[in-house]
PDB file of N, CA and C in Angstrom:
ATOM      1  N   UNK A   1      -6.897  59.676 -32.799  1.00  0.00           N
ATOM      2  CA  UNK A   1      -7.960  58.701 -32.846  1.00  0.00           C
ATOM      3  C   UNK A   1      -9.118  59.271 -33.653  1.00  0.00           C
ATOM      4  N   UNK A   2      -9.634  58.642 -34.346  1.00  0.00           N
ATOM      5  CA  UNK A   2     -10.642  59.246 -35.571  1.00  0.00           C
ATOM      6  C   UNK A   2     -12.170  59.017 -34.522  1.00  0.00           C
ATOM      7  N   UNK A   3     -12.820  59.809 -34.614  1.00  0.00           N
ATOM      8  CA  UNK A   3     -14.149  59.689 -33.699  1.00  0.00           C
ATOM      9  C   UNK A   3     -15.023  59.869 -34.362  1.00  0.00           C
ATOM     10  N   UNK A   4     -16.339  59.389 -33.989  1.00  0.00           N
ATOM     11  CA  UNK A   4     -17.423  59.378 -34.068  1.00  0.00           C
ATOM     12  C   UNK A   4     -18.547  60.524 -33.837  1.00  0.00           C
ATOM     13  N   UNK A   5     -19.472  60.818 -34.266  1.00  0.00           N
ATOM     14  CA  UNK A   5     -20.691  61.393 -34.051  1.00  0.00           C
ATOM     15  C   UNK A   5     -21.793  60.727 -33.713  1.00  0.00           C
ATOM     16  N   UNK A   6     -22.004  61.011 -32.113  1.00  0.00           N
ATOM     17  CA  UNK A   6     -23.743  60.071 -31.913  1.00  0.00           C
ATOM     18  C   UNK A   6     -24.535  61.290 -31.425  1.00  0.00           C
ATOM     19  N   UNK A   7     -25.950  61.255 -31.880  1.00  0.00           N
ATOM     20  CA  UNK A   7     -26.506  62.090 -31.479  1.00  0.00           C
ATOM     21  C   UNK A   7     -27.436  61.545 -29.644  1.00  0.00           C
ATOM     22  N   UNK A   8     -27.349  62.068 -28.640  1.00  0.00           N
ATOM     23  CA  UNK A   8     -27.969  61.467 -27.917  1.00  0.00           C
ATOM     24  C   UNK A   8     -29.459  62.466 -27.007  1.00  0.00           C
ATOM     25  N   UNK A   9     -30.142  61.890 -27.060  1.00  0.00           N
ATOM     26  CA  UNK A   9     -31.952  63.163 -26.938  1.00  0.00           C
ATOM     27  C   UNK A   9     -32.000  62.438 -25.549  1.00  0.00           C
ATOM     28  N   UNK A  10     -31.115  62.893 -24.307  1.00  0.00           N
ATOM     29  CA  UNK A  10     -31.741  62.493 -22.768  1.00  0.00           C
ATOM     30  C   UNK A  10     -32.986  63.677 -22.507  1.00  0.00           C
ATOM     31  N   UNK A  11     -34.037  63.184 -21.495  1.00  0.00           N
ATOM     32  CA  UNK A  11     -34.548  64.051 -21.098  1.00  0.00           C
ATOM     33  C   UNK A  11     -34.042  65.315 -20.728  1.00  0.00           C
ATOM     34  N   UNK A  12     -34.984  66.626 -20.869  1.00  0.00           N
ATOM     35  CA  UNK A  12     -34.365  67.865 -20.518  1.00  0.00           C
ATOM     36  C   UNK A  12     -34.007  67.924 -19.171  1.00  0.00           C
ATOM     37  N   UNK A  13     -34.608  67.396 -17.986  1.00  0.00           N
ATOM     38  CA  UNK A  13     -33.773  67.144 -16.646  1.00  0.00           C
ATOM     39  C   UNK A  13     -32.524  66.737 -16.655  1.00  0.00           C
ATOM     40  N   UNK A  14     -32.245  65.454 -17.339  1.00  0.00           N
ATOM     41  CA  UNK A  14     -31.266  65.088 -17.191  1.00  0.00           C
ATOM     42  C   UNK A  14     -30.124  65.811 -18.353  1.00  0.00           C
ATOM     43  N   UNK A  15     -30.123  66.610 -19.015  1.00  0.00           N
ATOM     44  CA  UNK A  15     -29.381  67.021 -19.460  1.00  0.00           C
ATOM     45  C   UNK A  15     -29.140  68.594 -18.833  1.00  0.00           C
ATOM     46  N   UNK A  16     -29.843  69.172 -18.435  1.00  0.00           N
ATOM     47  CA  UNK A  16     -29.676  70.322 -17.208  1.00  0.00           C
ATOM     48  C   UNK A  16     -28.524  69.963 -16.997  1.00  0.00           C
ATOM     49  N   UNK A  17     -29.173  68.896 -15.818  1.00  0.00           N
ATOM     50  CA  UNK A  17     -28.236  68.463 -14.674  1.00  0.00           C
ATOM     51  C   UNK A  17     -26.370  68.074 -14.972  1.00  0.00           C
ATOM     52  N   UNK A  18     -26.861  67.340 -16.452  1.00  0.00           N
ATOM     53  CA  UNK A  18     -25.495  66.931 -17.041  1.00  0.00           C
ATOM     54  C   UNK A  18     -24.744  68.071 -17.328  1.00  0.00           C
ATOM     55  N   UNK A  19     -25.208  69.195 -17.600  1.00  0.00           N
ATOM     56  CA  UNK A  19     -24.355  70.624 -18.042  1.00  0.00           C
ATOM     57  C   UNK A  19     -23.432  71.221 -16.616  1.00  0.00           C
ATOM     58  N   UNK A  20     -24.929  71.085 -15.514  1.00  0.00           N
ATOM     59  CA  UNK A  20     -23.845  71.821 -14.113  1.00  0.00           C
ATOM     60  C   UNK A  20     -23.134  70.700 -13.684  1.00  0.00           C
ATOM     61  N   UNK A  21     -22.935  69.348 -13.955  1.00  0.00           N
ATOM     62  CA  UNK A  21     -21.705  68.638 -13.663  1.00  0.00           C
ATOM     63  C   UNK A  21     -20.856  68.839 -14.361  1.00  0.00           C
ATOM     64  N   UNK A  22     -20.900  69.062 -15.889  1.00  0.00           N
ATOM     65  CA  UNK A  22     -19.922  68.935 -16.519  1.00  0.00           C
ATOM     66  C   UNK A  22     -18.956  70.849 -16.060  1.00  0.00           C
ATOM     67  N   UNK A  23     -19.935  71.367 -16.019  1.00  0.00           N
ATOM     68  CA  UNK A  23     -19.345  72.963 -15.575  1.00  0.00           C
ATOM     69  C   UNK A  23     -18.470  72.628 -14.340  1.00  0.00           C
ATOM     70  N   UNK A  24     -18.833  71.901 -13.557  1.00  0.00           N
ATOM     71  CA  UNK A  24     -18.512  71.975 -11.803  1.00  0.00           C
ATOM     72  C   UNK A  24     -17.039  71.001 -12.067  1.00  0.00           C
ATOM     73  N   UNK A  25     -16.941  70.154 -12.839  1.00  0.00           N
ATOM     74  CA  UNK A  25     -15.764  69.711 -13.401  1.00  0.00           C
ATOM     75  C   UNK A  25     -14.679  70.206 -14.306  1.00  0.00           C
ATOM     76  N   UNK A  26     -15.430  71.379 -14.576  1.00  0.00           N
ATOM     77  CA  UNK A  26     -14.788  72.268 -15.726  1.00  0.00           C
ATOM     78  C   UNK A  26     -14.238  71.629 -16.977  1.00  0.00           C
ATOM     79  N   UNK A  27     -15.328  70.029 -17.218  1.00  0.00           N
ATOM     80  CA  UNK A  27     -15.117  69.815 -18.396  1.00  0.00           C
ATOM     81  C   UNK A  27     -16.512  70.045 -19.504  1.00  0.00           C
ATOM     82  N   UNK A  28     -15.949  69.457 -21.027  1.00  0.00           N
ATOM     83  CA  UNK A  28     -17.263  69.982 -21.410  1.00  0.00           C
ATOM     84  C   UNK A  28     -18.488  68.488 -21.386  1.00  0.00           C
ATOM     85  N   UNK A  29     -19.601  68.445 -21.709  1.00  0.00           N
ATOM     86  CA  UNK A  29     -20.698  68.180 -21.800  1.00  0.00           C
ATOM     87  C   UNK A  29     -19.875  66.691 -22.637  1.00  0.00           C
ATOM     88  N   UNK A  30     -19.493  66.882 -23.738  1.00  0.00           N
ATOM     89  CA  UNK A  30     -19.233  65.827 -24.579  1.00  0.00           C
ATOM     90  C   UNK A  30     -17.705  64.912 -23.613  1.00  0.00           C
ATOM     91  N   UNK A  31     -17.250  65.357 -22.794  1.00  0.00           N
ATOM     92  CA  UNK A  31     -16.199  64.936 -22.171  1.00  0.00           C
ATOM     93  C   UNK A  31     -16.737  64.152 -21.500  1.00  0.00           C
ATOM     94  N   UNK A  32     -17.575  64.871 -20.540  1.00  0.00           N
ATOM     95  CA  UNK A  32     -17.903  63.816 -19.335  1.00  0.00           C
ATOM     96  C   UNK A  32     -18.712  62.638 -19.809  1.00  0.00           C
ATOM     97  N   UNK A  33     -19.558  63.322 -21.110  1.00  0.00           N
ATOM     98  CA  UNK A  33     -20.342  62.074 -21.541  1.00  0.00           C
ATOM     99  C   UNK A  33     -19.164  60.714 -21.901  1.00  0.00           C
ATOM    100  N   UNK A  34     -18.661  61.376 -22.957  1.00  0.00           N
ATOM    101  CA  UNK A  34     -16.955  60.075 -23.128  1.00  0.00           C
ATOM    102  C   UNK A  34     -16.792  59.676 -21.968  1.00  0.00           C
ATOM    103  N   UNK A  35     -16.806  60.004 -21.021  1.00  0.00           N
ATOM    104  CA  UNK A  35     -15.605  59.519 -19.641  1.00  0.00           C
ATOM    105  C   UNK A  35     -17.140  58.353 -19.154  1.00  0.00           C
ATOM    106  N   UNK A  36     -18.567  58.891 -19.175  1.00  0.00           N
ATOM    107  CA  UNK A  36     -19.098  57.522 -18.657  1.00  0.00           C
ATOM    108  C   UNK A  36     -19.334  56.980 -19.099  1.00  0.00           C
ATOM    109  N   UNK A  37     -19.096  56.756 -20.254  1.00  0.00           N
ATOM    110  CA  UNK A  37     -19.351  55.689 -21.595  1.00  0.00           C
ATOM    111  C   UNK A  37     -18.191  54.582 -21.389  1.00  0.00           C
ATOM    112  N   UNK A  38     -16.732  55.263 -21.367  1.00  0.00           N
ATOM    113  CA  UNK A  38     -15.836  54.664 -20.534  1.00  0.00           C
ATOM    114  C   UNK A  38     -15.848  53.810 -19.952  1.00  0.00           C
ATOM    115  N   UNK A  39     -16.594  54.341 -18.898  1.00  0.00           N
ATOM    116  CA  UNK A  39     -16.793  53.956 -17.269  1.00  0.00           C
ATOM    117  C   UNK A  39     -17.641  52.530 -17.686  1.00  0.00           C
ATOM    118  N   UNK A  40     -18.599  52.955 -18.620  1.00  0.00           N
ATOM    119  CA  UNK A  40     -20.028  51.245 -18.395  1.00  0.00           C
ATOM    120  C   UNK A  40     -19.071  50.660 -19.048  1.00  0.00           C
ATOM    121  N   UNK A  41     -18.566  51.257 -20.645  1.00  0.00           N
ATOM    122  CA  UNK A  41     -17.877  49.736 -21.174  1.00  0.00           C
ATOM    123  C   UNK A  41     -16.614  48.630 -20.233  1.00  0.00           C
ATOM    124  N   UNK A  42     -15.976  49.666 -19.445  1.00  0.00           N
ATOM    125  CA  UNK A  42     -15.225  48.983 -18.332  1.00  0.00           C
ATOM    126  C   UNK A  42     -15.602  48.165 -17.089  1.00  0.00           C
ATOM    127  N   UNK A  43     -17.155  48.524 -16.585  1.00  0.00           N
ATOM    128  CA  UNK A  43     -17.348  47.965 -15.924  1.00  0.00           C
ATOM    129  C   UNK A  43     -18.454  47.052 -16.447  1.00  0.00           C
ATOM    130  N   UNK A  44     -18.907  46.326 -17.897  1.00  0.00           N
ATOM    131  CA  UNK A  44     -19.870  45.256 -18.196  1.00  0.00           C
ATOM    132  C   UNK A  44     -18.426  44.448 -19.352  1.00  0.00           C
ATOM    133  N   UNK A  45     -17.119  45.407 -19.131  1.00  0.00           N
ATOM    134  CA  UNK A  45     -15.814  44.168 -19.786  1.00  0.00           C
ATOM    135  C   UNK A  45     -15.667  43.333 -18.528  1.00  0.00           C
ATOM    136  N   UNK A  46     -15.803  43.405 -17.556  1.00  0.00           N
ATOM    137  CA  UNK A  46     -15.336  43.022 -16.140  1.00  0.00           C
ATOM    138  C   UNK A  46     -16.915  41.736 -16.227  1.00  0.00           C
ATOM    139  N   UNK A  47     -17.804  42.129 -16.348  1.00  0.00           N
ATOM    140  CA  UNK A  47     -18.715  41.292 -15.835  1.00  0.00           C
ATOM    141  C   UNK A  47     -19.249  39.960 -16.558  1.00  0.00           C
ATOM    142  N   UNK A  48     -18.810  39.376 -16.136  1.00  0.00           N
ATOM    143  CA  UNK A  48     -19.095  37.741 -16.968  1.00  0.00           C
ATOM    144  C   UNK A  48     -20.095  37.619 -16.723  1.00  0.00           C
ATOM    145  N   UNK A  49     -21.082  37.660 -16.678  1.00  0.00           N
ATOM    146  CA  UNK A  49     -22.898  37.462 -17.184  1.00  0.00           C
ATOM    147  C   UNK A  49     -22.992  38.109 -18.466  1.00  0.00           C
ATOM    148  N   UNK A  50     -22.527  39.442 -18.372  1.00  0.00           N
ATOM    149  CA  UNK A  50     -22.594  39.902 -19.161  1.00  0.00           C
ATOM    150  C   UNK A  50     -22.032  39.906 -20.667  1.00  0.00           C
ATOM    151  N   UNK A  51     -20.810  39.760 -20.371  1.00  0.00           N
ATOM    152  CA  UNK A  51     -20.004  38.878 -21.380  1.00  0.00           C
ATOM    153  C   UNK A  51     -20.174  37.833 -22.395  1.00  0.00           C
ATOM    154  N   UNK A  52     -21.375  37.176 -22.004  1.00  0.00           N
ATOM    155  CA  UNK A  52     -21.644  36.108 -22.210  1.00  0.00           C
ATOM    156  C   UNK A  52     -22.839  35.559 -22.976  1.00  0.00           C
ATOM    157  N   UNK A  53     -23.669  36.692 -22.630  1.00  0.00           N
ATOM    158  CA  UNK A  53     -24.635  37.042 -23.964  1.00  0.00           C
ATOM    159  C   UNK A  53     -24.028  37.435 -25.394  1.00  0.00           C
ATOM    160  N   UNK A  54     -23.244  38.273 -25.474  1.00  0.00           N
ATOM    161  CA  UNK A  54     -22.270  38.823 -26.762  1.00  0.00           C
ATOM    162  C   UNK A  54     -21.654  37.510 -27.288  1.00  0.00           C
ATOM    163  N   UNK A  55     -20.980  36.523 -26.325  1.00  0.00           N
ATOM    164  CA  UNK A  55     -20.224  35.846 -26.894  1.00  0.00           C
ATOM    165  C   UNK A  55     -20.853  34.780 -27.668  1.00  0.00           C
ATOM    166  N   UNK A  56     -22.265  34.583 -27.078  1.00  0.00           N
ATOM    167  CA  UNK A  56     -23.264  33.593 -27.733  1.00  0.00           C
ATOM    168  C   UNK A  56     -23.882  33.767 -28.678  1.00  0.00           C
ATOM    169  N   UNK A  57     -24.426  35.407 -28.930  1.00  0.00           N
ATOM    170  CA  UNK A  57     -24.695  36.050 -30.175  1.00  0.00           C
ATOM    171  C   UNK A  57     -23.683  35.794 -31.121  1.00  0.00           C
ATOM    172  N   UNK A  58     -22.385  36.396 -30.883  1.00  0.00           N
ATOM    173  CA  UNK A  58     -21.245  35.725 -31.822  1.00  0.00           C
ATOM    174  C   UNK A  58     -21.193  34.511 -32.442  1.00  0.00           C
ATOM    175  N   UNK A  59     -21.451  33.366 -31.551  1.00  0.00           N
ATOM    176  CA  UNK A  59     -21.724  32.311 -31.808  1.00  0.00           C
ATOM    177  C   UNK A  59     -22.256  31.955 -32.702  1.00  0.00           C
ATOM    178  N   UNK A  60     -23.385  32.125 -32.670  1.00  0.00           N
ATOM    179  CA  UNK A  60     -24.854  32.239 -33.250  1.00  0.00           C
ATOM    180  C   UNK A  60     -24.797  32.836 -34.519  1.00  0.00           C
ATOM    181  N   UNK A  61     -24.016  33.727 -35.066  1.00  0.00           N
ATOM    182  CA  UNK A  61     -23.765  34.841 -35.976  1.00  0.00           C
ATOM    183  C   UNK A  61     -23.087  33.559 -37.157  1.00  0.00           C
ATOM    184  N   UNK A  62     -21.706  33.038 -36.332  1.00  0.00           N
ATOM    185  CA  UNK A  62     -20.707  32.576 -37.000  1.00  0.00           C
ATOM    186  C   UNK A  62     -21.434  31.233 -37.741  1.00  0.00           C
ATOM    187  N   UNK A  63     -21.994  30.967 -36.867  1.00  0.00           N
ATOM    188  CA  UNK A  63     -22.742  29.593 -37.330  1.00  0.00           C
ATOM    189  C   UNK A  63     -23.860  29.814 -38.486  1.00  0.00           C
ATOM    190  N   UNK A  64     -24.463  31.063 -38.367  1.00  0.00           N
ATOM    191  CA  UNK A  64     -25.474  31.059 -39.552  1.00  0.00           C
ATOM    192  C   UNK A  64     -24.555  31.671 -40.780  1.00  0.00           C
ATOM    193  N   UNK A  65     -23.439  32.479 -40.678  1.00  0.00           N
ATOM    194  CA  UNK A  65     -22.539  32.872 -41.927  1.00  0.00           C
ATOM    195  C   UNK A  65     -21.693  31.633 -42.479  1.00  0.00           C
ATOM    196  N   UNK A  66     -21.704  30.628 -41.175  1.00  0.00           N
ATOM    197  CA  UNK A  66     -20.783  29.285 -42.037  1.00  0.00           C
ATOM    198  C   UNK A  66     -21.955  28.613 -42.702  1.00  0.00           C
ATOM    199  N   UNK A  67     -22.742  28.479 -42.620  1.00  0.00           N
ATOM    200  CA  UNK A  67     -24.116  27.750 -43.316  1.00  0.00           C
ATOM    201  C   UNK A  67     -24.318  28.805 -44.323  1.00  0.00           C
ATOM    202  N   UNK A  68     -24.204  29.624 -44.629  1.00  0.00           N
ATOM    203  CA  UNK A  68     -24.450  30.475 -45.466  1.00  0.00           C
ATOM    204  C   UNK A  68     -23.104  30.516 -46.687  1.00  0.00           C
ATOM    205  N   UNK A  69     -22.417  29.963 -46.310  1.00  0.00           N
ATOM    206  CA  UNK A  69     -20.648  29.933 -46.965  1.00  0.00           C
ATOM    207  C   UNK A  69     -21.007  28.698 -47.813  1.00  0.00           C
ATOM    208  N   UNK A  70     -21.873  27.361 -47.413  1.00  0.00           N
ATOM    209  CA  UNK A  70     -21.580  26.428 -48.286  1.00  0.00           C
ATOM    210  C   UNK A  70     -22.285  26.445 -49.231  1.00  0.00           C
TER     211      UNK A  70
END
């Protein structure tokens, strides 16, 4: 799978903290970050409120590129 580079600047607390979880899991820093990135996109695919803003933006998108086509 070809991946990406994001740079991400959490507060220095919270990135402490993110190091002795990721140690106490014995994975690394960039793992666990993947695994809850995971985790939200799986749990806001599940949530139809949520869903549903995107799909209207889409909407919204398609409609100003078809007006833009003629």
């Amino acid at each position: 799978m070809k991946k990406k580079t994001t740079t991400v600047r959490p507060p220095e607390d919270l990135a402490s903290t993110v190091e002795v979880v990721a140690r106490g899991r014995g994975v690394s820093v960039n793992a666990l970050v993947v695994d809850a990135l995971i985790a939200e996109v799986e749990h806001v695919r599940h949530d139809e409120d949520f869903m549903d803003k995107p799909r209207e933006i889409t909407k919204r998108d398609k409609e100003i590129l078809d007006r833009l086509a003629q």
